[in-house]
C-alpha atoms as a PDB file:
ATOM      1  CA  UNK A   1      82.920 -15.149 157.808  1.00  0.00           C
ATOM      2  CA  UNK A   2      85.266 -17.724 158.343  1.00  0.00           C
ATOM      3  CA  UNK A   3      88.331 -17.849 155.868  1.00  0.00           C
ATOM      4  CA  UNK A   4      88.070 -20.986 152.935  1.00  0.00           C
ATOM      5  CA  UNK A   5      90.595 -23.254 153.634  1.00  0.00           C
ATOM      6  CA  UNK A   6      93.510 -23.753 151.271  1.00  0.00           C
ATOM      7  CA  UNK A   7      93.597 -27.658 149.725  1.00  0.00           C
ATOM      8  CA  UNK A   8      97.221 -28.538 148.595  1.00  0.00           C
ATOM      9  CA  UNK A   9      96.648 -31.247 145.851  1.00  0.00           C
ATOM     10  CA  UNK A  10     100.761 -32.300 145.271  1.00  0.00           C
ATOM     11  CA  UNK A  11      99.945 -35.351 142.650  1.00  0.00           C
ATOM     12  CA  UNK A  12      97.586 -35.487 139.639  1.00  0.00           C
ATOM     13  CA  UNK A  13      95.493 -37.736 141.665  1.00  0.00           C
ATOM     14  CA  UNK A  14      95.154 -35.526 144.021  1.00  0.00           C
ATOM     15  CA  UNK A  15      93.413 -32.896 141.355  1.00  0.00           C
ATOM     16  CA  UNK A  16      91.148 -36.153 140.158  1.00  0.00           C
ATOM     17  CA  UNK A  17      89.712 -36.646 144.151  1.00  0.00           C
ATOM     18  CA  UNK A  18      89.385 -32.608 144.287  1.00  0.00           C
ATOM     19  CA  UNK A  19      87.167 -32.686 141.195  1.00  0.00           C
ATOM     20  CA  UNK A  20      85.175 -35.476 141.656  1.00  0.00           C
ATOM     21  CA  UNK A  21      86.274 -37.713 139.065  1.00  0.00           C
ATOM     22  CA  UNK A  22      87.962 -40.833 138.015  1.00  0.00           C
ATOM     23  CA  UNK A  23      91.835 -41.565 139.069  1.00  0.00           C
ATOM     24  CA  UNK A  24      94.144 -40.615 136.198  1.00  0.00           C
ATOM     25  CA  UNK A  25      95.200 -42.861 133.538  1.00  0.00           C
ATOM     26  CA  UNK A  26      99.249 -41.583 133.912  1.00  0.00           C
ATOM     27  CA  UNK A  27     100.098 -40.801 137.144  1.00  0.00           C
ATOM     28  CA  UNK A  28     102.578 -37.676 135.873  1.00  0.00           C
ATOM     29  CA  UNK A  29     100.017 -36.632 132.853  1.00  0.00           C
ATOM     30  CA  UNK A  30      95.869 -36.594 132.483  1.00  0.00           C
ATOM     31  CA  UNK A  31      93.538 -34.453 129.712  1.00  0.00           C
ATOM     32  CA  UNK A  32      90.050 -34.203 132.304  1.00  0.00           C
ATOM     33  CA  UNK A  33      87.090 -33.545 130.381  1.00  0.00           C
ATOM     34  CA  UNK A  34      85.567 -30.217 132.071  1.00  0.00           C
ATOM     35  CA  UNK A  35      81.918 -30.892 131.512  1.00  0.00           C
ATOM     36  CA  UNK A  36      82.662 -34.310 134.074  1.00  0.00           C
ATOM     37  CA  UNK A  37      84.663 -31.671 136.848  1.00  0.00           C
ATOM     38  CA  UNK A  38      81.836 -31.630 140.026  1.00  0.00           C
ATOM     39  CA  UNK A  39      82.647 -28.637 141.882  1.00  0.00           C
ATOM     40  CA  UNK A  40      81.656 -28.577 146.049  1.00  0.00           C
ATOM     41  CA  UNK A  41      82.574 -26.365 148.228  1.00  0.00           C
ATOM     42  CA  UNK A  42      81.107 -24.457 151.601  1.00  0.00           C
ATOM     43  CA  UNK A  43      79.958 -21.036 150.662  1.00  0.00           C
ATOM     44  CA  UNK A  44      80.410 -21.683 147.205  1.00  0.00           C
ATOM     45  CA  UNK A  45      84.458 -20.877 147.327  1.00  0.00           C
ATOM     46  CA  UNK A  46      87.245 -23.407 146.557  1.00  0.00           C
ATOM     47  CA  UNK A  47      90.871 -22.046 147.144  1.00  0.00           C
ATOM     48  CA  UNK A  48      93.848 -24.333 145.898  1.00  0.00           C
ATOM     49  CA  UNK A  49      97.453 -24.439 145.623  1.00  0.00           C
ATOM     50  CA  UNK A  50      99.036 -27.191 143.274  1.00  0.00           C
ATOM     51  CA  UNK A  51     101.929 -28.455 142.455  1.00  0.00           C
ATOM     52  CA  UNK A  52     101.878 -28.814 138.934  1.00  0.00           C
ATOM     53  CA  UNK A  53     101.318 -27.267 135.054  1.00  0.00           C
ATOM     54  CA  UNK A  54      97.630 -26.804 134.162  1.00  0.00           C
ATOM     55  CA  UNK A  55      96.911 -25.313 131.091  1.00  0.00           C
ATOM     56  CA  UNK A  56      93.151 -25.390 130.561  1.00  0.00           C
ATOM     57  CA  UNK A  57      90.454 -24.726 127.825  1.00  0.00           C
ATOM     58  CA  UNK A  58      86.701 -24.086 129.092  1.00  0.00           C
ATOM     59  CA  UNK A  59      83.869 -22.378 127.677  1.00  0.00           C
ATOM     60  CA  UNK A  60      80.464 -21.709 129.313  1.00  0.00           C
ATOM     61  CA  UNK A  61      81.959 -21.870 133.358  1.00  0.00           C
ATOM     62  CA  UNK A  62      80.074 -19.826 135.190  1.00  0.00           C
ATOM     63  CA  UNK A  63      82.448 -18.793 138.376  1.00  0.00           C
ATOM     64  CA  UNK A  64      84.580 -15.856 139.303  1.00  0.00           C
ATOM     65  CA  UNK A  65      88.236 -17.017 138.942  1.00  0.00           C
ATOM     66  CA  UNK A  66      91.150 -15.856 141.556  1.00  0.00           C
ATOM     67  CA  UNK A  67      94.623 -16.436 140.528  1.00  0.00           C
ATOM     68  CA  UNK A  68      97.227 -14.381 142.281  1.00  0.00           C
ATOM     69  CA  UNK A  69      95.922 -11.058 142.571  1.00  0.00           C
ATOM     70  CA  UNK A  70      93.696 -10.959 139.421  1.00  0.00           C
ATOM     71  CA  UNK A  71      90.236 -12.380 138.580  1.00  0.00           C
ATOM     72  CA  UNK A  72      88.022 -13.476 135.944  1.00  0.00           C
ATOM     73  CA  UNK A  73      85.055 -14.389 134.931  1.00  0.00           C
ATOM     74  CA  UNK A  74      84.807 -17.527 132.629  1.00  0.00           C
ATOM     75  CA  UNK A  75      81.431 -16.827 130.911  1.00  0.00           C
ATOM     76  CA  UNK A  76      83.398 -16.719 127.550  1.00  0.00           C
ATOM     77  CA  UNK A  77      85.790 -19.608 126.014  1.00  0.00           C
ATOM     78  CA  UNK A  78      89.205 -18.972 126.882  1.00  0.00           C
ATOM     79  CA  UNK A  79      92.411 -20.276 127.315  1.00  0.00           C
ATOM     80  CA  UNK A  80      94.444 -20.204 130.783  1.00  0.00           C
ATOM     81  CA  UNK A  81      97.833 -21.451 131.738  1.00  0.00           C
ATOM     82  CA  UNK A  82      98.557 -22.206 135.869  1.00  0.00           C
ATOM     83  CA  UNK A  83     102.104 -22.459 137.037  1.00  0.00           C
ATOM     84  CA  UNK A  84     102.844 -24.354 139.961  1.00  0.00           C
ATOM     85  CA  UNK A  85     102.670 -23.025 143.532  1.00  0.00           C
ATOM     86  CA  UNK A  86     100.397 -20.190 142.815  1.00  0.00           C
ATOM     87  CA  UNK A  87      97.213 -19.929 145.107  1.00  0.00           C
ATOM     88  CA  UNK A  88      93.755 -20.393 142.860  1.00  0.00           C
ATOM     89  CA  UNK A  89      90.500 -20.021 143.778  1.00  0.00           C
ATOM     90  CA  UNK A  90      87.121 -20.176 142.363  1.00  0.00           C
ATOM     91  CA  UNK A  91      83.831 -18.396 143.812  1.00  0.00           C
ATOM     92  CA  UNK A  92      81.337 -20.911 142.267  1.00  0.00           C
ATOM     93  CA  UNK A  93      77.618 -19.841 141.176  1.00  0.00           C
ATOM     94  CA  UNK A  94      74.818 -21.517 140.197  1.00  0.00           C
ATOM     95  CA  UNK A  95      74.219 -22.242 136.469  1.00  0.00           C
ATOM     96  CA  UNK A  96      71.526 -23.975 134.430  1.00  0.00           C
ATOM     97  CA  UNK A  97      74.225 -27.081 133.074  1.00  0.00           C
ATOM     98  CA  UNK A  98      70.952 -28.032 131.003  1.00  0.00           C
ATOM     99  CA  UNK A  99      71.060 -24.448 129.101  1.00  0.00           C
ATOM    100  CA  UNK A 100      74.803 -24.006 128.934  1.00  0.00           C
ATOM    101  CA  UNK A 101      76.464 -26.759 129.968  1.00  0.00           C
ATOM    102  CA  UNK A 102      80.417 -25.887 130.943  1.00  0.00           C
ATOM    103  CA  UNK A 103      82.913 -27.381 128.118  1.00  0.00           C
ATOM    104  CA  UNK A 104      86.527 -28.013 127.502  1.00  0.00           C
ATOM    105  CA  UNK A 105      89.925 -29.360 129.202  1.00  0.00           C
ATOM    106  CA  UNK A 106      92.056 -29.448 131.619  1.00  0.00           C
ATOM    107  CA  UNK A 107      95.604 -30.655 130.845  1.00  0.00           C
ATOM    108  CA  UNK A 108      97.601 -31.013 134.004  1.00  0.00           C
ATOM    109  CA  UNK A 109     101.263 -31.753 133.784  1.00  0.00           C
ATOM    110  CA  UNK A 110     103.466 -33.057 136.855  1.00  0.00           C
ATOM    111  CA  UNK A 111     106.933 -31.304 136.758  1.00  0.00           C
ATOM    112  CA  UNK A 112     108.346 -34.532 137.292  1.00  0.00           C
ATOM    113  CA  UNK A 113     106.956 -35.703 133.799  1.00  0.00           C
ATOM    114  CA  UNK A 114     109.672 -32.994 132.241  1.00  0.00           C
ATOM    115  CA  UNK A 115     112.718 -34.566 133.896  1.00  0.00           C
ATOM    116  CA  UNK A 116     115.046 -35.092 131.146  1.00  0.00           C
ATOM    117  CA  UNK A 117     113.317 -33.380 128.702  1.00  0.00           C
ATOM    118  CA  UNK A 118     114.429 -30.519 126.173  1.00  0.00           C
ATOM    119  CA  UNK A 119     111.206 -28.873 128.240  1.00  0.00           C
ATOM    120  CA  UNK A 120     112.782 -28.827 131.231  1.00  0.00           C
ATOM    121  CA  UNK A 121     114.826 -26.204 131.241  1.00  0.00           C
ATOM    122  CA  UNK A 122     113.043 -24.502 128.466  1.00  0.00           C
ATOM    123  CA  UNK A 123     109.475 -23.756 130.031  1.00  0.00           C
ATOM    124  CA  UNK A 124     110.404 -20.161 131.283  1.00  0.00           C
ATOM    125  CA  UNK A 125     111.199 -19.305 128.137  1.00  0.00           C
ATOM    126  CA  UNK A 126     107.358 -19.427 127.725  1.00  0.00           C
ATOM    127  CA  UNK A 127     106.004 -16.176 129.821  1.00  0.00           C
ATOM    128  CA  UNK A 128     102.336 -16.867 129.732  1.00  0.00           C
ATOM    129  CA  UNK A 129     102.891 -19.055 132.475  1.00  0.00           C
ATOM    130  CA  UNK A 130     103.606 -16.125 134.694  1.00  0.00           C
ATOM    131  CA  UNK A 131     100.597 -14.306 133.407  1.00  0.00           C
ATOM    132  CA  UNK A 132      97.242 -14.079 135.592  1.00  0.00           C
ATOM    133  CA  UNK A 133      93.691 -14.862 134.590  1.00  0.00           C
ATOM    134  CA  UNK A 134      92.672 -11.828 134.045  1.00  0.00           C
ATOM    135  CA  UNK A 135      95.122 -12.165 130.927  1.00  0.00           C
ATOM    136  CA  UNK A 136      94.002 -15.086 129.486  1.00  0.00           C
ATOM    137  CA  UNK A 137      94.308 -16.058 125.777  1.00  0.00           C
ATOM    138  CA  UNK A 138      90.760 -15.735 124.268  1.00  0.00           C
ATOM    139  CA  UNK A 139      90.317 -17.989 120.777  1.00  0.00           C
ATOM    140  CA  UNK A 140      89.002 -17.978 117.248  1.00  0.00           C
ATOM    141  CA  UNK A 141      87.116 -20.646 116.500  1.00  0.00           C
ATOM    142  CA  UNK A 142      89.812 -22.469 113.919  1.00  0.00           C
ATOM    143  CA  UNK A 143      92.488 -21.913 116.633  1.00  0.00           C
ATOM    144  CA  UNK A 144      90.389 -23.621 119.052  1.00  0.00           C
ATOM    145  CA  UNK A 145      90.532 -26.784 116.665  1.00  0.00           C
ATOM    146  CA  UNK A 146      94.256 -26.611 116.531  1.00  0.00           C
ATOM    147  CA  UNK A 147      94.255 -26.546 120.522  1.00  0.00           C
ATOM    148  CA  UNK A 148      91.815 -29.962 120.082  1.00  0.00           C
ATOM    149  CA  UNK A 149      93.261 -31.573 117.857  1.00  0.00           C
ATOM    150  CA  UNK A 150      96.658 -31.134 120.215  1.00  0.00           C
ATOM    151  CA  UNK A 151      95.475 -32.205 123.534  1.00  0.00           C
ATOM    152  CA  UNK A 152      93.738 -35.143 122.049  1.00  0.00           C
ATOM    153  CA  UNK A 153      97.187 -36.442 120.471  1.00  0.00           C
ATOM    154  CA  UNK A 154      98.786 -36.265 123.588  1.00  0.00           C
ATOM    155  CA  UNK A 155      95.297 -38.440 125.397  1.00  0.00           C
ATOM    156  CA  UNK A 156      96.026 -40.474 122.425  1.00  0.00           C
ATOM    157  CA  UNK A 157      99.641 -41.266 123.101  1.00  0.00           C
ATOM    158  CA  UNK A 158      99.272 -41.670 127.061  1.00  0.00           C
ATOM    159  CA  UNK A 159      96.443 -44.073 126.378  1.00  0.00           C
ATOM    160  CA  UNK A 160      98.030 -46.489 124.603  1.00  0.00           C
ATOM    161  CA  UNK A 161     100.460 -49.007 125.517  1.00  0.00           C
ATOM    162  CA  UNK A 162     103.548 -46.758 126.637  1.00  0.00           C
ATOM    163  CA  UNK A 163     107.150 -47.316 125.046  1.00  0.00           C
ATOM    164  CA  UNK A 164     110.673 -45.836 125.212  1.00  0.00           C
ATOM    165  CA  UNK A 165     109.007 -43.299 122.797  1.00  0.00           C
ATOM    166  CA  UNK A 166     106.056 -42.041 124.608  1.00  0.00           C
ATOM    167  CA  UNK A 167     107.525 -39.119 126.185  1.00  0.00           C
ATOM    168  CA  UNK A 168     109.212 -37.910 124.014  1.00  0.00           C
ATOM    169  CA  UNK A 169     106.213 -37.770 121.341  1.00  0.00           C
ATOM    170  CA  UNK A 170     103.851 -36.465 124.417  1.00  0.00           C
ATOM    171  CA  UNK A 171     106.758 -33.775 125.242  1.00  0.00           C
ATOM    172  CA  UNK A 172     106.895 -32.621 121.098  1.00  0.00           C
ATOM    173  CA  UNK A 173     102.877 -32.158 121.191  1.00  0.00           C
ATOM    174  CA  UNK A 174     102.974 -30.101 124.651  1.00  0.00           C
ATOM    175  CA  UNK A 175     105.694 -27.901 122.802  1.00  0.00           C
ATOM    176  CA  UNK A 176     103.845 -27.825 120.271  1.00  0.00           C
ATOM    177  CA  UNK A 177     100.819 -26.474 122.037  1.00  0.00           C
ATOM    178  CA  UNK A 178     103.137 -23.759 123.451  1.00  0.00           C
ATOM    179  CA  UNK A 179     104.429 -23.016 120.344  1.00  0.00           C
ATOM    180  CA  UNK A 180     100.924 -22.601 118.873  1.00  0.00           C
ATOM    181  CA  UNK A 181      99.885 -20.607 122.230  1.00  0.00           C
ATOM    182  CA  UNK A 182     102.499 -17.994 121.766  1.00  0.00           C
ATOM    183  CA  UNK A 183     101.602 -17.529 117.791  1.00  0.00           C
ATOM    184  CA  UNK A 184      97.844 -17.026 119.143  1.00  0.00           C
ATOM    185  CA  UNK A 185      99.015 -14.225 121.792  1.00  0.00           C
ATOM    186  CA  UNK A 186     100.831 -12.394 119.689  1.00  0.00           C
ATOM    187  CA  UNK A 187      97.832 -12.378 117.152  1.00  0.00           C
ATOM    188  CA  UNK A 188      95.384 -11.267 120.081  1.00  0.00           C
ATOM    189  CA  UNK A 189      98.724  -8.325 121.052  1.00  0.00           C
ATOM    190  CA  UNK A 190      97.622  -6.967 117.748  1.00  0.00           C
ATOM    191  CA  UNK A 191      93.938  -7.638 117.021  1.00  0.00           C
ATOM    192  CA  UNK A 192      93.120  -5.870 120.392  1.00  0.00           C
ATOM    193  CA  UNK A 193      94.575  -2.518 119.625  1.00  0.00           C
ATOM    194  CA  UNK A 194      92.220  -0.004 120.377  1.00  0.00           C
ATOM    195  CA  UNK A 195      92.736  -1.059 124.514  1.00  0.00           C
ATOM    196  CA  UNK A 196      96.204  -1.948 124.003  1.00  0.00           C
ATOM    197  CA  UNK A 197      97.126   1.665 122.589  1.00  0.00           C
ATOM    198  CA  UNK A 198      94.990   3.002 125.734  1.00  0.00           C
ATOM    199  CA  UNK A 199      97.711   0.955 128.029  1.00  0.00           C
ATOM    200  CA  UNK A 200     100.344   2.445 125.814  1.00  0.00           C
ATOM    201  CA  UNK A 201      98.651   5.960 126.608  1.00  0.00           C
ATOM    202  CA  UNK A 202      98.208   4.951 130.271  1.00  0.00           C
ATOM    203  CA  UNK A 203     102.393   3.896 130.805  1.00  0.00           C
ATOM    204  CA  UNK A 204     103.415   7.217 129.228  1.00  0.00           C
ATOM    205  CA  UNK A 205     101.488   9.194 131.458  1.00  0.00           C
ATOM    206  CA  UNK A 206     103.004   7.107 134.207  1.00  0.00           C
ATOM    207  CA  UNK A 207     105.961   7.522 132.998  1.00  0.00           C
ATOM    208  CA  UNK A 208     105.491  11.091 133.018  1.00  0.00           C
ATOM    209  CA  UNK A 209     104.665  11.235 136.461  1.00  0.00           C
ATOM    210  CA  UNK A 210     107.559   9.524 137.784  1.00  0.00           C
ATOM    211  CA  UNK A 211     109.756  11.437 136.167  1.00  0.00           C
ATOM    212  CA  UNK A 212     108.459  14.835 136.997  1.00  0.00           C
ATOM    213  CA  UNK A 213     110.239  17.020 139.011  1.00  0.00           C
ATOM    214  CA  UNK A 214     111.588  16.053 142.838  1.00  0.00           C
ATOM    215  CA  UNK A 215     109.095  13.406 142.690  1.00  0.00           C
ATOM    216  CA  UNK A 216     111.276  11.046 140.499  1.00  0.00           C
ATOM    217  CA  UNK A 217     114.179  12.188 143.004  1.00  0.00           C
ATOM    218  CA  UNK A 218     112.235  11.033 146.334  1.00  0.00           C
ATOM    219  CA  UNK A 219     110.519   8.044 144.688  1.00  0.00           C
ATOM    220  CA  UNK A 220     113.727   6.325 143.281  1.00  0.00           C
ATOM    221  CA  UNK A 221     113.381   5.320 139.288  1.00  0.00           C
ATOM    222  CA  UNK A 222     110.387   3.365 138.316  1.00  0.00           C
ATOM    223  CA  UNK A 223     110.814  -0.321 138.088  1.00  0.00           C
ATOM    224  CA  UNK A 224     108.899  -2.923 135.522  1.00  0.00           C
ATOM    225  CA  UNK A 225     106.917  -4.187 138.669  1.00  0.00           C
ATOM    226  CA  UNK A 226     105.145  -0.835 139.220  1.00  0.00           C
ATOM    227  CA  UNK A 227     104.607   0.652 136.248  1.00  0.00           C
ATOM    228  CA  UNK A 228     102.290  -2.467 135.349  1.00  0.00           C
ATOM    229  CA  UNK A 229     100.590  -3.264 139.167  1.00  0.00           C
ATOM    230  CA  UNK A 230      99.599   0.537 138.403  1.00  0.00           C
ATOM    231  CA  UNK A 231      98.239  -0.575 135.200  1.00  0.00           C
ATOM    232  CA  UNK A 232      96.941  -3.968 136.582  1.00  0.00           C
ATOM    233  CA  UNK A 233      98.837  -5.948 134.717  1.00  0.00           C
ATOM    234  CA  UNK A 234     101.320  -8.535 135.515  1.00  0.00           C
ATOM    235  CA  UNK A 235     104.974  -7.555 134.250  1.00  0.00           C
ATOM    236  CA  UNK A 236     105.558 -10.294 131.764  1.00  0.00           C
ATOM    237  CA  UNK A 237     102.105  -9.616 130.429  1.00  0.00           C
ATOM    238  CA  UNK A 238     102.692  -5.714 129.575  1.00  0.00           C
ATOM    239  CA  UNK A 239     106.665  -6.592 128.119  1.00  0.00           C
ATOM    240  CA  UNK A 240     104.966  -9.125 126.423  1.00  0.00           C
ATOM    241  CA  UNK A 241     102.568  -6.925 124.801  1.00  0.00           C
ATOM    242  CA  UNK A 242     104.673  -3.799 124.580  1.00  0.00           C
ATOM    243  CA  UNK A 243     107.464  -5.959 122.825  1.00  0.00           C
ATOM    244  CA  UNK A 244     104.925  -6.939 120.060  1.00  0.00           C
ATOM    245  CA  UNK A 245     103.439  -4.126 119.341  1.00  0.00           C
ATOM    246  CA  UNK A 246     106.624  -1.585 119.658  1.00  0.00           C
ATOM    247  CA  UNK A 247     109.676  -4.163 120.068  1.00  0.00           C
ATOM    248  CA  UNK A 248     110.601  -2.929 123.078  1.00  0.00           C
ATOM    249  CA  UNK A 249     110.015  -4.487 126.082  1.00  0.00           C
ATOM    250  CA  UNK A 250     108.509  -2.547 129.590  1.00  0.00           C
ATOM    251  CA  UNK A 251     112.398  -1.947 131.177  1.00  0.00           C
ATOM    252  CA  UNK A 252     113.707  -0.236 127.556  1.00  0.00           C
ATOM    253  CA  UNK A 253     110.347   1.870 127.872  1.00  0.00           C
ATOM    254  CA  UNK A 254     111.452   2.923 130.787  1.00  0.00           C
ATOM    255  CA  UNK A 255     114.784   4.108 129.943  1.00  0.00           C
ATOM    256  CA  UNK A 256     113.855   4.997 126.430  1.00  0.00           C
ATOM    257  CA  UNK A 257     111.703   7.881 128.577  1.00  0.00           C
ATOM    258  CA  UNK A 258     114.489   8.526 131.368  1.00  0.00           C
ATOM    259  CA  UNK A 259     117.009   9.379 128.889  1.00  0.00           C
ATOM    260  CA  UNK A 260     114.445  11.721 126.558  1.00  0.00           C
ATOM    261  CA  UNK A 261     113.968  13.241 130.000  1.00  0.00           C
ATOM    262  CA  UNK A 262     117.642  13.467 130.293  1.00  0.00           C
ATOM    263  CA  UNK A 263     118.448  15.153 127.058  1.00  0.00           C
ATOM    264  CA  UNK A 264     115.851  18.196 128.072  1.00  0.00           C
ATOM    265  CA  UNK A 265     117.687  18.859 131.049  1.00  0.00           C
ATOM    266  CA  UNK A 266     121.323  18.466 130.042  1.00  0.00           C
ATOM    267  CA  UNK A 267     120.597  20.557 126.271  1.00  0.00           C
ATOM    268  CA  UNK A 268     118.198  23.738 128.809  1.00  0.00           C
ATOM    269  CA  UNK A 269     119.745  23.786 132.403  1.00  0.00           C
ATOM    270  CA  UNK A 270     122.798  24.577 133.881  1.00  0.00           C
ATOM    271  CA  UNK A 271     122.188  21.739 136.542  1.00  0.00           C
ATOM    272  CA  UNK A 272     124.973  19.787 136.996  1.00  0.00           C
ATOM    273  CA  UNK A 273     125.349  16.174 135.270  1.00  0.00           C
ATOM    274  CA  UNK A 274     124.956  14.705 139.305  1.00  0.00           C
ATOM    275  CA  UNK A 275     122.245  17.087 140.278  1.00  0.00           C
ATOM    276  CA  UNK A 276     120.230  15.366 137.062  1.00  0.00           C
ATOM    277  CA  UNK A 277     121.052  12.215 137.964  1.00  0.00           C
ATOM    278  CA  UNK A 278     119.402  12.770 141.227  1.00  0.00           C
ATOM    279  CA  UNK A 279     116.755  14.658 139.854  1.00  0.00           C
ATOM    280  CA  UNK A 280     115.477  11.362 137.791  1.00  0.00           C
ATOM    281  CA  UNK A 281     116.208   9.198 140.595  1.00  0.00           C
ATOM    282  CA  UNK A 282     119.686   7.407 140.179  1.00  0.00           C
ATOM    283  CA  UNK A 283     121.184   6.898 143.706  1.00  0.00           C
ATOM    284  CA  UNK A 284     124.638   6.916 141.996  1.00  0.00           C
ATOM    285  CA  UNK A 285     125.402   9.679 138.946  1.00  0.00           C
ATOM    286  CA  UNK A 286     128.143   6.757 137.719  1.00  0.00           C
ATOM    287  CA  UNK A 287     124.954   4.751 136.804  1.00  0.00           C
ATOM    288  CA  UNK A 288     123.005   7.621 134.975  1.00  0.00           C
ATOM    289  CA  UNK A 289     126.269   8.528 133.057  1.00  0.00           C
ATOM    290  CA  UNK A 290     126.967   4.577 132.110  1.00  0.00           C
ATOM    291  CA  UNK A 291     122.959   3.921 130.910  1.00  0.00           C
ATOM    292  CA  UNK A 292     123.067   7.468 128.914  1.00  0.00           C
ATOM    293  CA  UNK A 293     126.254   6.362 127.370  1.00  0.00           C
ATOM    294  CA  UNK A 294     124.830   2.981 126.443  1.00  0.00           C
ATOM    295  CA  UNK A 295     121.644   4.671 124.858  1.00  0.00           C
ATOM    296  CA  UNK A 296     123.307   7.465 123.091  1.00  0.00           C
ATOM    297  CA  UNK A 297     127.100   6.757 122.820  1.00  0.00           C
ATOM    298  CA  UNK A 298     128.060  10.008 124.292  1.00  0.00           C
ATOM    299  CA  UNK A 299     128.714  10.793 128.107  1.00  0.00           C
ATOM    300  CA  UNK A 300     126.132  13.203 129.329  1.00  0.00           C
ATOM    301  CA  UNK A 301     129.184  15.993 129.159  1.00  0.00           C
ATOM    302  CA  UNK A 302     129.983  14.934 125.863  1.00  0.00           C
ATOM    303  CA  UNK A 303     126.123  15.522 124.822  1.00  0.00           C
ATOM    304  CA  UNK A 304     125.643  18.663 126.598  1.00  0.00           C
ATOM    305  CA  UNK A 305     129.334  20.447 124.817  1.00  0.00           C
ATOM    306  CA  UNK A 306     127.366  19.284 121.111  1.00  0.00           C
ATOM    307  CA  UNK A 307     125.332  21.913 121.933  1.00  0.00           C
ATOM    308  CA  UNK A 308     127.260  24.593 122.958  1.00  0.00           C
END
């Protein structure tokens, strides 16, 4: 089967002509009704790569969603958020429209439409951008009416006759939609416990395993990138969820567990402070001895004479 080829929409336009509708109002900015997106595509797969902020809204989309390495399906209403130059693709099926008919928005932002803007250098401070469909923000039915009533201001604003004031008042809302998107992940963090004490489970028996034995020694310590591929997450995802439900984040989990590991072996062995070091996977015992003094504010010597 041959391979779907890649379309590289650069310009908001350029998403209009892909989907089949209209040309944009604002060349930099454009809220597309979903239920008027007309999907085509041989063997029912679209791949893309753009070159702009989409944050999107949809309920009732029938379709298998690829972004990065993760997919979903969209047979629920849920909230995504698409970072530039990330590839996306969409394995299409066919749905009765008349039955369910697919609903909701798709705000696409231009970088360019940040220039000068308190947004600009502020958007990374915003990880769900970074997170993959798969993690997507699922709604309650009064936050989806804050979400409206958002993107509709900011159709509102680039609608009407534009002034020196426009961007600025169309930058406050999309902050404001951020703002409100980060509240509502940190509510769904904590209202899905059950499976997010199961990851919790799942990281300490990886952490476990790395630090067991030689095997920590051979593998090297674990990093933030494969503790959560092993738990098929993406890393900003799992710190973001570990942070809110424990207030630490996936790196001081990590070490948290390295130097618990490191207290059992300096307090019942005689091996040396290097030959631990090695044992949990430093490459350099100065490291081990600086992080252990950080966490504990005694050298390793220092801990293992307090209990002598």
């Amino acid at each position: 089967m041959a391979e779907t080829e890649i379309a590289r929409l650069k310009t908001i336009s350029d998403l209009h002509r892909f989907n089949e509708i209209p040309p944009p109002e604002h060349p930099l900015i454009s809220l597309i009704d979903y239920s008027k997106v007309r999907h085509t595509a041989d063997g029912n797969e679209m791949k893309w790569i753009q070159g702009f902020y989409t944050i999107a809204l949809k309920r009732n989309v029938v379709g298998k969603y690829r972004y990065g390495q993760q997919e979903y399906d969209f047979d629920e209403g849920l909230m995504t958020f698409f970072s530039p130059d990330q590839v996306i693709s969409v394995q299409l099926i066919e749905q009765d429209a008349t039955t369910h008919p697919p609903t909701g928005w798709i705000l696409a932002i231009h970088p360019d439409f940040f220039f000068g803007t308190s947004l600009a250098a502020n958007l990374h401070k915003y990880p769900f951008f970074n997170y993959s469909v798969r993690e997507a923000l699922f709604l309650s039915e009064k936050e989806e009416g804050i979400v409206n009533g958002i993107l509709q201001n900011i159709r509102t604003e680039y609608q009407a006759n534009l002034d020196q004031f426009s961007q600025q008042i169309i930058i406050s809302q999309i902050e404001l939609l951020l703002n409100y998107s980060e509240r509502f992940y940190q509510r769904q963090f904590l209202t899905r416990k059950a499976s997010n004490h199961q990851i919790l489970d799942r990281l300490e028996e990886l952490l476990e395993k790395s630090f067991a034995g030689r095997e920590a020694e051979n593998g090297g310590l674990p990093t933030v990138q494969e503790i959560s591929q092993s738990l098929n997450l993406t890393a900003d995802y799992l710190s973001s969820m570990l942070k809110s439900l424990t207030g630490q984040t996936t790196q001081q989990h990590i070490h948290n567990k390295l130097i618990e590991k490191a207290k059992v072996r300096l307090s019942t062995t005689n091996l040396s402070v290097s030959e631990i070091a090695y044992e949990l996977g430093f490459e350099h015992p100065q490291s081990f001895s600086k992080l252990f003094k950080s966490k504990t504010r005694q050298t390793p010597q220092e801990f293992r004479t307090s209990f002598n």
